[in-house]
N, C-alpha and C. Protein backbone atom coordinates (compact mmCIF):
# COMPACT_ATOMS: atom_id res chain seq x y z
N UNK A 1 7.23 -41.73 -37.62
CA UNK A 1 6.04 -40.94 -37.94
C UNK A 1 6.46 -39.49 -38.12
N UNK A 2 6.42 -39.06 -39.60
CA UNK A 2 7.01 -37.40 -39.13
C UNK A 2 5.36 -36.56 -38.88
N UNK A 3 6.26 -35.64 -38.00
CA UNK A 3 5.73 -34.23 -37.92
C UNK A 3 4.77 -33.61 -38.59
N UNK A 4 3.68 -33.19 -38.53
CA UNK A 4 3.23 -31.96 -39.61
C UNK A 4 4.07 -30.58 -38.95
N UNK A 5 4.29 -29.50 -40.03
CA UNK A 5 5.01 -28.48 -39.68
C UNK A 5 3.77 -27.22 -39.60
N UNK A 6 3.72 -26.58 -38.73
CA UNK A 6 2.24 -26.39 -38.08
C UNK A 6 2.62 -25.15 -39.23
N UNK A 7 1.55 -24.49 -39.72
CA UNK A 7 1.02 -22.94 -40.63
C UNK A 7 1.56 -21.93 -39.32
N UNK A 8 1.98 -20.28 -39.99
CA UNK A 8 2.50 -19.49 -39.62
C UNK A 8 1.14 -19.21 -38.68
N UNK A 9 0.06 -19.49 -39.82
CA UNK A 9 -1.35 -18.90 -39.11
C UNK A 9 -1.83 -19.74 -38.09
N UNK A 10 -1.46 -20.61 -38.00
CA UNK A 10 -1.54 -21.41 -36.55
C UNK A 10 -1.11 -21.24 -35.55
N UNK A 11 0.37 -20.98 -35.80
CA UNK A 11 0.93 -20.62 -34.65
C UNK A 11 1.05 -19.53 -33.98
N UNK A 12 0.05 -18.24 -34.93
CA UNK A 12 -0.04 -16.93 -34.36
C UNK A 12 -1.11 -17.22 -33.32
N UNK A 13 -2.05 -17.57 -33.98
CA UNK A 13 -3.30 -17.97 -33.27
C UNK A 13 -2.90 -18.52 -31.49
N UNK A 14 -1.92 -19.55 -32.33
CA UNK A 14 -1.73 -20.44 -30.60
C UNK A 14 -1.26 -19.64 -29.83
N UNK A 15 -0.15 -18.64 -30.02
CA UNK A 15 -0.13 -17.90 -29.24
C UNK A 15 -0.46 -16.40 -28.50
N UNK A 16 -1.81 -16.24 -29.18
CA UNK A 16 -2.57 -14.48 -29.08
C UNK A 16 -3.62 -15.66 -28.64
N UNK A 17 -3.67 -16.94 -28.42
CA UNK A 17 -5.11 -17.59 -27.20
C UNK A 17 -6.38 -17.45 -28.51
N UNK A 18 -6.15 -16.93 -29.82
CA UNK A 18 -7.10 -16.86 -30.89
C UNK A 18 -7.86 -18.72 -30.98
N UNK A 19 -8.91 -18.90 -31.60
CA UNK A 19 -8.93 -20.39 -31.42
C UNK A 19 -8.74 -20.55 -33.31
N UNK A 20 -8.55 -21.50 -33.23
CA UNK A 20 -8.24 -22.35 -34.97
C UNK A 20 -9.60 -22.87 -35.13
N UNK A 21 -9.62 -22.45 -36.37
CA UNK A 21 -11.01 -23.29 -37.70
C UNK A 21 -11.55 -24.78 -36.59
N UNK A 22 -10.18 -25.63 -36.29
CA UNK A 22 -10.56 -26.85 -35.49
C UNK A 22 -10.88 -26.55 -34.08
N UNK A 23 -10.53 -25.73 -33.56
CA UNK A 23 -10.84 -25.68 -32.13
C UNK A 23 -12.03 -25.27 -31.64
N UNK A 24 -12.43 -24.02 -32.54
CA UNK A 24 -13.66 -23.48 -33.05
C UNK A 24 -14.70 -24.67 -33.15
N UNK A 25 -14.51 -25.42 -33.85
CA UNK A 25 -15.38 -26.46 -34.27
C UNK A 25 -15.72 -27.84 -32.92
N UNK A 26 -14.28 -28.01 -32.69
CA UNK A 26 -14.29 -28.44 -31.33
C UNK A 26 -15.28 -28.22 -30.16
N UNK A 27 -15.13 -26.93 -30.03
CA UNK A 27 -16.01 -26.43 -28.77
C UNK A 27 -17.41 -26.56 -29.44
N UNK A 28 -18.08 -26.03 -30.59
CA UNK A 28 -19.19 -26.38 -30.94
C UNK A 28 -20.04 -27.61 -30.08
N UNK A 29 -19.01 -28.40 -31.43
CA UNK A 29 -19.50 -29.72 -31.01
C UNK A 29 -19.57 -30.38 -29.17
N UNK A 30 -18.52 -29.98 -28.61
CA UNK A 30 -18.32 -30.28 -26.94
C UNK A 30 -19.43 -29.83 -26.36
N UNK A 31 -19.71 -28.58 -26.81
CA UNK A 31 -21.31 -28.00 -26.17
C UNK A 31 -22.26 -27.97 -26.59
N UNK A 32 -22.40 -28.36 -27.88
CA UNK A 32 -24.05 -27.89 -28.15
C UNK A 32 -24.29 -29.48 -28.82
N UNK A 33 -23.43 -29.88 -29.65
CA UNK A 33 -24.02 -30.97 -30.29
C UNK A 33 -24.45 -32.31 -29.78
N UNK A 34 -25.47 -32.87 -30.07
CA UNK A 34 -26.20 -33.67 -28.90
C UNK A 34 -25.85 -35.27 -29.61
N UNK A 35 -25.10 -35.14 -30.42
CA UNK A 35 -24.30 -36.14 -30.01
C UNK A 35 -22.96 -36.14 -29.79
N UNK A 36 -22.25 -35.52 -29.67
CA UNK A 36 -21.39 -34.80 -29.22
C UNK A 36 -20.67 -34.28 -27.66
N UNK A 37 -21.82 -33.79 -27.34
CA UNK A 37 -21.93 -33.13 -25.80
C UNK A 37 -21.08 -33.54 -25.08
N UNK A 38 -20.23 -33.10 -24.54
CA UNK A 38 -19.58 -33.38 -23.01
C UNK A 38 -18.16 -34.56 -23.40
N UNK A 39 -18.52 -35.37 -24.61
CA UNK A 39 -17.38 -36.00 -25.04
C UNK A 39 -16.26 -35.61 -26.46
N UNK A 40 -15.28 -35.37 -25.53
CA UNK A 40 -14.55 -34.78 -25.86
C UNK A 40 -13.87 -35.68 -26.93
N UNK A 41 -13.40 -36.91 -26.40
CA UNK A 41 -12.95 -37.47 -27.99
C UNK A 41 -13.35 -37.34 -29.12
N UNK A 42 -14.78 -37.66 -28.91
CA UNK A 42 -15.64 -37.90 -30.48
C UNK A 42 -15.64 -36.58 -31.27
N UNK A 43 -15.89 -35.31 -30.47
CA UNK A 43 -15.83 -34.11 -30.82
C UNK A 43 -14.42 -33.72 -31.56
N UNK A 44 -13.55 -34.22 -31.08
CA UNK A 44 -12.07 -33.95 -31.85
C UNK A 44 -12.58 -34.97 -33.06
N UNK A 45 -12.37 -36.02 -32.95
CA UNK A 45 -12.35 -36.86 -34.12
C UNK A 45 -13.57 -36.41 -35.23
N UNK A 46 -14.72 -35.89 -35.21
CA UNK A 46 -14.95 -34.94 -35.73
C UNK A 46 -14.81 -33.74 -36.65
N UNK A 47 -14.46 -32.81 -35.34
CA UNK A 47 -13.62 -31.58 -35.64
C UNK A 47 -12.50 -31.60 -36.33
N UNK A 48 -11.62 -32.39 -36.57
CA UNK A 48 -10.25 -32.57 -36.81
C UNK A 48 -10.13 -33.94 -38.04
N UNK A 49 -11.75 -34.19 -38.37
CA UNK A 49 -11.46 -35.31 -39.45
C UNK A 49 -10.90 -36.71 -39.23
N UNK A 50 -10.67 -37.07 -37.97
CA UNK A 50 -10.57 -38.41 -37.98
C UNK A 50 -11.36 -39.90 -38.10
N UNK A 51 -10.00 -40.88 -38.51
CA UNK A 51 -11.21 -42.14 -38.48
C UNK A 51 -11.19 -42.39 -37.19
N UNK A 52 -12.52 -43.03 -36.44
CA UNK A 52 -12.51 -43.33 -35.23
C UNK A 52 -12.23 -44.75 -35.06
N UNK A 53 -12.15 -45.49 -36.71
CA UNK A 53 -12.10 -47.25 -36.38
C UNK A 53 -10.48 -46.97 -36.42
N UNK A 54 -9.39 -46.32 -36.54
CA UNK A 54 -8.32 -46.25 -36.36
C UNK A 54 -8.00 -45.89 -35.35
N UNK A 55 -7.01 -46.94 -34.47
CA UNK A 55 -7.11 -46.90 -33.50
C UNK A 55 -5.52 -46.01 -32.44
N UNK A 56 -5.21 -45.50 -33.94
CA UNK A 56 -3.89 -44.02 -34.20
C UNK A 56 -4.96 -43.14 -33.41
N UNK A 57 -5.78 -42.80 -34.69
CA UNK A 57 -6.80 -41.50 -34.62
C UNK A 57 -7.17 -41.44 -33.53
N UNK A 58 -7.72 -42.38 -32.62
CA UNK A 58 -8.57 -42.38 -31.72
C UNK A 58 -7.81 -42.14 -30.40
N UNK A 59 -6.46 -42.51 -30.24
CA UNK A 59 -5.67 -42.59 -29.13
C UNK A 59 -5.22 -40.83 -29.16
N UNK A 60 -4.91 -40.20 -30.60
CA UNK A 60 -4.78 -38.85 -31.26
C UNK A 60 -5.46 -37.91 -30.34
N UNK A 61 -7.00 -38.35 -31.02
CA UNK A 61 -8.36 -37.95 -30.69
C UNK A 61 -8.35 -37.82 -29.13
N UNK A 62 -8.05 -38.87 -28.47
CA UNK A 62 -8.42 -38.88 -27.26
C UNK A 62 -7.07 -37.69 -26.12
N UNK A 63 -6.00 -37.30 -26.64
CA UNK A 63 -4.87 -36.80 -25.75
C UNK A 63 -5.68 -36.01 -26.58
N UNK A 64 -5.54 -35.29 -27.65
CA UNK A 64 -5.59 -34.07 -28.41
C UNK A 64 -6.88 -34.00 -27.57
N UNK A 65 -8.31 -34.22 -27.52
CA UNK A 65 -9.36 -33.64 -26.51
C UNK A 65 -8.80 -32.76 -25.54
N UNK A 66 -7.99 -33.90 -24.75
CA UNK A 66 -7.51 -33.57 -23.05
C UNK A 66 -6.75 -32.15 -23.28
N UNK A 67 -5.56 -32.42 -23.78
CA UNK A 67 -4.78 -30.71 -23.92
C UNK A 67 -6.04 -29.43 -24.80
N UNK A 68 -7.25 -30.07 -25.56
CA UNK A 68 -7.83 -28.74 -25.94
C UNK A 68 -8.81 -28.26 -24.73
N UNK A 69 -9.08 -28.94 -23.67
CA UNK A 69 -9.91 -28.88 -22.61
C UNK A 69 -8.64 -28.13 -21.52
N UNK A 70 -7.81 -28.25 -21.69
CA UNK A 70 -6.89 -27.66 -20.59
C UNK A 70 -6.11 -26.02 -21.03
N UNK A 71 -6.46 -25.74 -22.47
CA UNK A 71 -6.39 -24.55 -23.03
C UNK A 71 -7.16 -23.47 -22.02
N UNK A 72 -6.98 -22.41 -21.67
CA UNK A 72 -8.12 -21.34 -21.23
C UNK A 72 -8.70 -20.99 -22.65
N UNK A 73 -8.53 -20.41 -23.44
CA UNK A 73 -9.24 -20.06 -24.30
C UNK A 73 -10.63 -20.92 -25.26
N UNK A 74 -10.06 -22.33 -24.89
CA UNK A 74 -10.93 -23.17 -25.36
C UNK A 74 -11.56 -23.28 -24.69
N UNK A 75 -11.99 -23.27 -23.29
CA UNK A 75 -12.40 -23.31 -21.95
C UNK A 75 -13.66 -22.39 -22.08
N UNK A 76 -13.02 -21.37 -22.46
CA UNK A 76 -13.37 -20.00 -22.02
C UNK A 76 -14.74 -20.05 -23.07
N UNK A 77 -14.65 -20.12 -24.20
CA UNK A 77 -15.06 -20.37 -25.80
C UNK A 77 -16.41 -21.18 -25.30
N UNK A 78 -16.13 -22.53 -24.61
CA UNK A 78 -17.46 -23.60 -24.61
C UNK A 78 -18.07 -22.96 -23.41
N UNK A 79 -17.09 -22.51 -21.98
CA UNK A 79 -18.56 -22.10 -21.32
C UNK A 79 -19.26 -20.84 -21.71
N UNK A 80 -18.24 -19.92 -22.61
CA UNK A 80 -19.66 -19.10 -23.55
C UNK A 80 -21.05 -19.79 -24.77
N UNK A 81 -20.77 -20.99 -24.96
CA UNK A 81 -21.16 -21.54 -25.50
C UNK A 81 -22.55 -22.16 -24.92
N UNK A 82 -21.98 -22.48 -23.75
CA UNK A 82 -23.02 -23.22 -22.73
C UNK A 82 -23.81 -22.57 -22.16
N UNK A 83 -23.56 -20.78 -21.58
CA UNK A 83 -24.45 -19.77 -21.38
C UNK A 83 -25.36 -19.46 -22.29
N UNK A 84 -25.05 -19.57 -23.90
CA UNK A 84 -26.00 -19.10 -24.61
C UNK A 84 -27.21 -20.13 -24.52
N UNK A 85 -26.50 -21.35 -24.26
CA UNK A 85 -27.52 -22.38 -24.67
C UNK A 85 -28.01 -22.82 -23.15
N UNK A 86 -28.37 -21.58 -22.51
CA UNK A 86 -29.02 -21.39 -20.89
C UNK A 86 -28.32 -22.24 -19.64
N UNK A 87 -27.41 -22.98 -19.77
CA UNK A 87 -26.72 -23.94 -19.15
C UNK A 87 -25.49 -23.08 -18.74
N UNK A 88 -25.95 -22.30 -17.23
CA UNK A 88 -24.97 -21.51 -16.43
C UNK A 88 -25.58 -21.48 -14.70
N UNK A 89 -24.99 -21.08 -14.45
CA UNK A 89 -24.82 -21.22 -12.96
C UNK A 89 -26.67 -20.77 -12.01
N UNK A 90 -27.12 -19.79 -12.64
CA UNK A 90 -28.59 -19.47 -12.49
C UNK A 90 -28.96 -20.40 -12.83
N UNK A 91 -29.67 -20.67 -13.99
CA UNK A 91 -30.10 -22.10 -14.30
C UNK A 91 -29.95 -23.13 -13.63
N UNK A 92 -28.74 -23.37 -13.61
CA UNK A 92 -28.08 -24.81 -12.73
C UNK A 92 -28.86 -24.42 -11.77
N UNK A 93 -28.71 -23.38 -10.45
CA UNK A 93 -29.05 -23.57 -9.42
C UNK A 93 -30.84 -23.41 -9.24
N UNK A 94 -31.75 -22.87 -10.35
CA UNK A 94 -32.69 -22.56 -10.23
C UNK A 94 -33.53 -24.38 -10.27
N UNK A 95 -32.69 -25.35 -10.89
CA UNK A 95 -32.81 -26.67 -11.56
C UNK A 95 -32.56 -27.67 -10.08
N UNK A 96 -31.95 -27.01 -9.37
CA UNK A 96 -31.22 -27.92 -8.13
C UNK A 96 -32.83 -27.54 -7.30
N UNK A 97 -32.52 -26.18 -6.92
CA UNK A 97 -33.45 -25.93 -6.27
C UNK A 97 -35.43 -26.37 -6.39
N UNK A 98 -35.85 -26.62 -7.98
CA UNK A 98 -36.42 -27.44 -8.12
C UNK A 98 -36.30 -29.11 -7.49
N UNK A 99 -35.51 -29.53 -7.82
CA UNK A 99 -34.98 -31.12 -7.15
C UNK A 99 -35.07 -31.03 -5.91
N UNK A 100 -34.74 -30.23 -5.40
CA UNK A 100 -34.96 -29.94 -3.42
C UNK A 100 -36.26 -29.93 -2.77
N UNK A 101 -36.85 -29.28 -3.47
CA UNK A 101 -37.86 -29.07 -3.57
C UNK A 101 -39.03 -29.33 -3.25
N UNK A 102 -39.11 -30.82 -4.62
CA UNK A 102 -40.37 -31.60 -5.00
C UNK A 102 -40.43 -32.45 -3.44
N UNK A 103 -41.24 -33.35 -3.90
CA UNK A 103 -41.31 -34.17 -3.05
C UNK A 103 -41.35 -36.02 -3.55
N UNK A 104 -42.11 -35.97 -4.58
CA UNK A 104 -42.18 -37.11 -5.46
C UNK A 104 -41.15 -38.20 -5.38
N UNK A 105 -39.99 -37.33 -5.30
CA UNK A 105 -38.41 -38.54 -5.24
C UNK A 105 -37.90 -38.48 -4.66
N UNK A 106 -37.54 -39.05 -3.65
CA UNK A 106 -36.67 -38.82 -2.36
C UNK A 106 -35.25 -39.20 -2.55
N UNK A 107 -34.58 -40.13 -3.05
CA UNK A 107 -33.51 -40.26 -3.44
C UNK A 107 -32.78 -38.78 -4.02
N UNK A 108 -33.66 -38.12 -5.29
CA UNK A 108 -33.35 -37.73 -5.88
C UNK A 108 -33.23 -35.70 -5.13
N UNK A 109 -33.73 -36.24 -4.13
CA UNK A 109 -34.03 -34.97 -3.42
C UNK A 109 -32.98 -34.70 -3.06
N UNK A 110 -32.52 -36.10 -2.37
CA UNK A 110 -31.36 -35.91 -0.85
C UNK A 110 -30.01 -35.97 -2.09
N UNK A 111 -30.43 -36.34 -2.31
CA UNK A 111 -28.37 -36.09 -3.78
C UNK A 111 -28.72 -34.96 -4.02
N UNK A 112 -29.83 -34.08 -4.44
CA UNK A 112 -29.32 -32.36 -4.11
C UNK A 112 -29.62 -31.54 -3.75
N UNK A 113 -29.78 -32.13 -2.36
CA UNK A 113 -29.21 -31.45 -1.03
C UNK A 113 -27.78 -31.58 -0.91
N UNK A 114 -27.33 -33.05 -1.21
CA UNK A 114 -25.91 -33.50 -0.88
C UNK A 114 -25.08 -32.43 -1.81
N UNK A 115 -25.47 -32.08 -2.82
CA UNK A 115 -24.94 -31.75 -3.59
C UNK A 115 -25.06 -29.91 -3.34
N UNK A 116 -26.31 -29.76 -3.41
CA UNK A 116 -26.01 -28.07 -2.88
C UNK A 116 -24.93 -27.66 -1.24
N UNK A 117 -24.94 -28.72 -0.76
CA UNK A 117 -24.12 -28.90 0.74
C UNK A 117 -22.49 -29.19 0.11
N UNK A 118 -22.45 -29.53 -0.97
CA UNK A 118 -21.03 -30.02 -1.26
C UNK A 118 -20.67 -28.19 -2.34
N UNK A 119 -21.32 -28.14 -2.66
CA UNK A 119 -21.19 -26.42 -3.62
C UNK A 119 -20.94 -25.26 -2.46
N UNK A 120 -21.68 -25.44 -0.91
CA UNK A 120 -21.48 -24.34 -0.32
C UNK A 120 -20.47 -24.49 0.82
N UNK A 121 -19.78 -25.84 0.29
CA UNK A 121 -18.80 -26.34 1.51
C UNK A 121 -19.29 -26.72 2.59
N UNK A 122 -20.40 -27.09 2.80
CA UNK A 122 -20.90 -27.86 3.89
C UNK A 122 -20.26 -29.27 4.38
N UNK A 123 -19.91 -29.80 3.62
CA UNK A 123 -19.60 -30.93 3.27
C UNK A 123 -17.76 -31.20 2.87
N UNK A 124 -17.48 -31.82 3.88
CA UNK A 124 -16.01 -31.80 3.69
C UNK A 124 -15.25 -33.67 3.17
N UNK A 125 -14.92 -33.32 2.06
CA UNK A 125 -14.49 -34.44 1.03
C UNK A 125 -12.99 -35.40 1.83
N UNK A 126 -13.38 -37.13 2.35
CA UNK A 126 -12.06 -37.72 3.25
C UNK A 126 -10.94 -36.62 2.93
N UNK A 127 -10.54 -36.76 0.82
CA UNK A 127 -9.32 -36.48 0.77
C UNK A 127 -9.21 -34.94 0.94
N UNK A 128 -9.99 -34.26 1.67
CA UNK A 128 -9.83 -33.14 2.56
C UNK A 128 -8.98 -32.55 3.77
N UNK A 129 -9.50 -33.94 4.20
CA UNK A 129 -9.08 -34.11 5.31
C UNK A 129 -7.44 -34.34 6.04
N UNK A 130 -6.90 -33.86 7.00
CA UNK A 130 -5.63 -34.15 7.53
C UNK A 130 -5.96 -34.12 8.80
N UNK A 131 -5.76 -35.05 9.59
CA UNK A 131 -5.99 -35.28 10.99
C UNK A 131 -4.90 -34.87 11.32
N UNK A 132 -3.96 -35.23 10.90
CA UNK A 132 -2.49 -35.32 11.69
C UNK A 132 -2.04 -33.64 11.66
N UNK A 133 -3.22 -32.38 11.37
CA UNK A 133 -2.58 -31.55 11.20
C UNK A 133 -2.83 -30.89 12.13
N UNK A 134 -2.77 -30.53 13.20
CA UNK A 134 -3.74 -29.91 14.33
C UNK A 134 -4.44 -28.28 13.93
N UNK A 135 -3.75 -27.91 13.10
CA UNK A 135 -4.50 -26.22 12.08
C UNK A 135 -5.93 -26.98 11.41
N UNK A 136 -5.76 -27.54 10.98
CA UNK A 136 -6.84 -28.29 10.37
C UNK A 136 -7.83 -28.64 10.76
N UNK A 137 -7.27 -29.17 11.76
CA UNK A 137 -8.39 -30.00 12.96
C UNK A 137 -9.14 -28.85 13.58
N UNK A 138 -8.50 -27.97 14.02
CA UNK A 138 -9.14 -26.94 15.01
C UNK A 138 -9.68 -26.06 14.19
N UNK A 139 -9.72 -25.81 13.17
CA UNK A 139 -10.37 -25.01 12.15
C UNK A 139 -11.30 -25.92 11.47
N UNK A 140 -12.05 -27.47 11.55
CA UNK A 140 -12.75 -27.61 11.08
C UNK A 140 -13.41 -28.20 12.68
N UNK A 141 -13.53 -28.03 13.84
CA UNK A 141 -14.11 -28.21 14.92
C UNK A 141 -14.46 -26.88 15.46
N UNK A 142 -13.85 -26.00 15.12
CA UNK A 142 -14.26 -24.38 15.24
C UNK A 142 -15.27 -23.77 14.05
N UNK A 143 -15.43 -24.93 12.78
CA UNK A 143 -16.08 -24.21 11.91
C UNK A 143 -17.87 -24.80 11.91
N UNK A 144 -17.95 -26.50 12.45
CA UNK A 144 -18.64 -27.13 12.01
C UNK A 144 -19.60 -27.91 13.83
N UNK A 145 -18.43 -27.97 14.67
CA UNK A 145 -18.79 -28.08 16.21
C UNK A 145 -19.74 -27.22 16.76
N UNK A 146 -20.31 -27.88 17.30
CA UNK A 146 -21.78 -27.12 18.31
C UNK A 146 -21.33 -27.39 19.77
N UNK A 147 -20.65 -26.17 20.78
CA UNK A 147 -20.73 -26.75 21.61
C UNK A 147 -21.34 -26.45 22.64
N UNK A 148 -21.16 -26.91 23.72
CA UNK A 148 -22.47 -26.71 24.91
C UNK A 148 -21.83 -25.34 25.57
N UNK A 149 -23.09 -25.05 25.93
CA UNK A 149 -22.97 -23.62 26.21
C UNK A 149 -21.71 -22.76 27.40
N UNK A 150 -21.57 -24.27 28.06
CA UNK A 150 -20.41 -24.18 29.32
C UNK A 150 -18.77 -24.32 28.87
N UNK A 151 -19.04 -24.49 27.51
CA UNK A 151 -17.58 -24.84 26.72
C UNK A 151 -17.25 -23.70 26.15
N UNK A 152 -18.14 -22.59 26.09
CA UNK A 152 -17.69 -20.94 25.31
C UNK A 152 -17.25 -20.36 26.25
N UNK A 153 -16.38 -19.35 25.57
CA UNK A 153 -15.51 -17.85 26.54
C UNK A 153 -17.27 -17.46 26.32
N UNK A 154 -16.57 -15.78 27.11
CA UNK A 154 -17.48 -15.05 27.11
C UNK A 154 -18.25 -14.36 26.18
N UNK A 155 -17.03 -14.42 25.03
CA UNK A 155 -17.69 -13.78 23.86
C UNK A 155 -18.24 -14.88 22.99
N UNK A 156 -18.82 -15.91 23.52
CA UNK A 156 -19.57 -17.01 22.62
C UNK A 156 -18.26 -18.17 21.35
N UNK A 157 -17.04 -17.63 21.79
CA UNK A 157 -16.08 -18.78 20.99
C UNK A 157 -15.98 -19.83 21.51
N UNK A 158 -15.51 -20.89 21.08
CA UNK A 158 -14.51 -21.57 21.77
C UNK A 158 -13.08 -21.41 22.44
N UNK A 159 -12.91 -21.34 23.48
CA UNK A 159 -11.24 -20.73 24.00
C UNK A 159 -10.31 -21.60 23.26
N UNK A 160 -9.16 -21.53 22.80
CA UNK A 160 -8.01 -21.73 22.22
C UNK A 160 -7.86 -22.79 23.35
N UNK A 161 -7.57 -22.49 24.22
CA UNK A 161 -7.21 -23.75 25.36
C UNK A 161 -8.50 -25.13 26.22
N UNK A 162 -9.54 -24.83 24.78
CA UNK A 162 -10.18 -25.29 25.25
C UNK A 162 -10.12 -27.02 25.19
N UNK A 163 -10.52 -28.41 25.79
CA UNK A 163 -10.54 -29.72 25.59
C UNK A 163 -10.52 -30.31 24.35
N UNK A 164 -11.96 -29.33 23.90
CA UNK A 164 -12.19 -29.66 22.23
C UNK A 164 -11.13 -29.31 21.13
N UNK A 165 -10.41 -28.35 21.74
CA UNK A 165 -9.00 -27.83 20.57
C UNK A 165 -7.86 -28.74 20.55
N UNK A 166 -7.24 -29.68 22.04
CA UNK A 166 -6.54 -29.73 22.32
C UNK A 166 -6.31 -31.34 22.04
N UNK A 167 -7.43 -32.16 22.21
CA UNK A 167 -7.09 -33.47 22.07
C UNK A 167 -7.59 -34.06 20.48
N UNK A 168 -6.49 -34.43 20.06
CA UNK A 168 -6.59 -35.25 18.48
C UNK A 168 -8.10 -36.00 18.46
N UNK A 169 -9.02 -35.76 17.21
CA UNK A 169 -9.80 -36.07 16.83
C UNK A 169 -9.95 -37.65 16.65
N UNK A 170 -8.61 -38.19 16.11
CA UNK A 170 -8.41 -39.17 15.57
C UNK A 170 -6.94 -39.48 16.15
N UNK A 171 -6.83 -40.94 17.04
CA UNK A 171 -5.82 -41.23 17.51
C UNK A 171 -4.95 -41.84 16.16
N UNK A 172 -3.54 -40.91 16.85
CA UNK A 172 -2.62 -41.15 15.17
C UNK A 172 -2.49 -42.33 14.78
N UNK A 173 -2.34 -43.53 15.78
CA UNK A 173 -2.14 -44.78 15.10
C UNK A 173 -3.29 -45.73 14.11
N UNK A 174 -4.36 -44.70 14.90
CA UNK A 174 -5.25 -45.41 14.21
C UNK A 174 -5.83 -44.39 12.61
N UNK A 175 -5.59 -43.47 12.48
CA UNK A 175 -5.83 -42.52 11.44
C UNK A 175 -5.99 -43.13 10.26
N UNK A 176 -5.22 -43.46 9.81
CA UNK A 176 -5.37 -44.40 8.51
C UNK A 176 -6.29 -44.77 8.30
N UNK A 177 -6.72 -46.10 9.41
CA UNK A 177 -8.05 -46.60 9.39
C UNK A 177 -8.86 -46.08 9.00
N UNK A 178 -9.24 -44.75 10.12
CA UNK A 178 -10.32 -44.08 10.22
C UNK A 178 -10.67 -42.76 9.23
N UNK A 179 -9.50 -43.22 8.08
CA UNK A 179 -10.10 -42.58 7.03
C UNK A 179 -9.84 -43.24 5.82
N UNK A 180 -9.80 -44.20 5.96
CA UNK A 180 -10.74 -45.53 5.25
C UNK A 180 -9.20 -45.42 4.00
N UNK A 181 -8.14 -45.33 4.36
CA UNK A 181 -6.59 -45.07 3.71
C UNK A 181 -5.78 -46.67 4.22
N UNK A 182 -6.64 -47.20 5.48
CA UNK A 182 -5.34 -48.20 6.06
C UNK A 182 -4.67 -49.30 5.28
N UNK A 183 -3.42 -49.71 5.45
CA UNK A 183 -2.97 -50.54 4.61
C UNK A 183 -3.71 -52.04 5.48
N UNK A 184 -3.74 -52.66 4.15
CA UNK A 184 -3.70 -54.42 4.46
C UNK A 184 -2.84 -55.38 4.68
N UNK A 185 -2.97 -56.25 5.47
CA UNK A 185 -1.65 -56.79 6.16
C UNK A 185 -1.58 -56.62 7.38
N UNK A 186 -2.10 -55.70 7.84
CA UNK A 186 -2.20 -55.51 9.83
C UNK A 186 -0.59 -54.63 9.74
N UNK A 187 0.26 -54.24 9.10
CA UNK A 187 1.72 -53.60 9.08
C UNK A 187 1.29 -52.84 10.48
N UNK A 188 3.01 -52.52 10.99
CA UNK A 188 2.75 -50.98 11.45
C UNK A 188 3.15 -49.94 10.37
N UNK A 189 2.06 -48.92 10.99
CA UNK A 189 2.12 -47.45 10.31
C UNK A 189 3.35 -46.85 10.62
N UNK A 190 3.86 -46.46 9.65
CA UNK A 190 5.26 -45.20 9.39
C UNK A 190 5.01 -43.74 9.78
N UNK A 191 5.67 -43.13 10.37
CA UNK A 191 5.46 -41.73 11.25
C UNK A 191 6.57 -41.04 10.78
């Protein structure tokens, strides 16, 4: 399969972060066009003239998306794109905060809550997590722990030497398990 030998004017572009006639067109379509929106293949194949029943084009289409989504400048291009067309972070949150809100749907309530709790870090994701790290541990039992009032120094912390700092959250052998990682087979765990 040879090469195309890319234009001088292309390759200035690619490298001053300028966007190309196609990339330009690209982002259009990624953000505003409603059939289009959010999918990135179809938008290349599109933008860039391909057949989509070819299944060259489409495999093309589909890497060529991924590296124009990992560009900053192309990046940069659609979420200006997406501000004009009111779809920015005000909005978003003025839209959540509606959903919280109502009352009508309860499902739809508690996913964003879950979801405004997962935006302000409330909410800490398994693959977050490291038990086995004790910095970790004590910085998310110091961040998220309530403890009884007989367990604070004087100045309302938790003491460094306190019970709650000191003993593993999660017994190591069993860790795996208990974050839903364990292997099958009953093995022993590797240390």
């Amino acid at each position: 399969m040879a090469v195309k030998k890319q234009s001088k004017k292309y390759m200035a572009n690619k490298k001053d972060g300028q966007l190309t006639a196609e990339q330009e067109h690209f982002c259009r379509l990624y953000a505003t066009d409603y059939d289009c929106m959010g999918n990135g293949t179809r938008a290349y194949i599109i933008a860039y003239g391909l057949n989509p029943e070819n299944p060259n084009d489409y495999k093309t289409a589909s890497v060529g998306s991924t590296r124009n989504l990992d560009k900053p400048h192309v990046i940069a291009k659609i979420n200006q794109l997406l501000d004009a067309e009111g779809l920015n972070d005000l909005n978003t949150d003025k839209q959540l905060l509606h959903l919280i809100q109502q009352h009508a749907d309860k499902p739809t309530k508690l996913n964003a809550i879950k979801e405004y709790n997962k935006m302000r870090g409330r909410i800490i994701e398994r693959s977050q997590l490291d038990v086995n790290n004790k910095q970790t541990v004590v910085a998310i039992v110091k961040q998220y722990a309530t403890p009884r009032p007989s367990e604070l120094d004087n100045s309302g912390n938790i003491p460094e030497n306190s019970e709650l700092l000191s003993e593993p959250l999660i017994n190591s052998d069993n860790a795996d398990n208990q974050a839903g990682t364990g292997s099958q087979g009953g093995g022993e765990s590797s240390k």
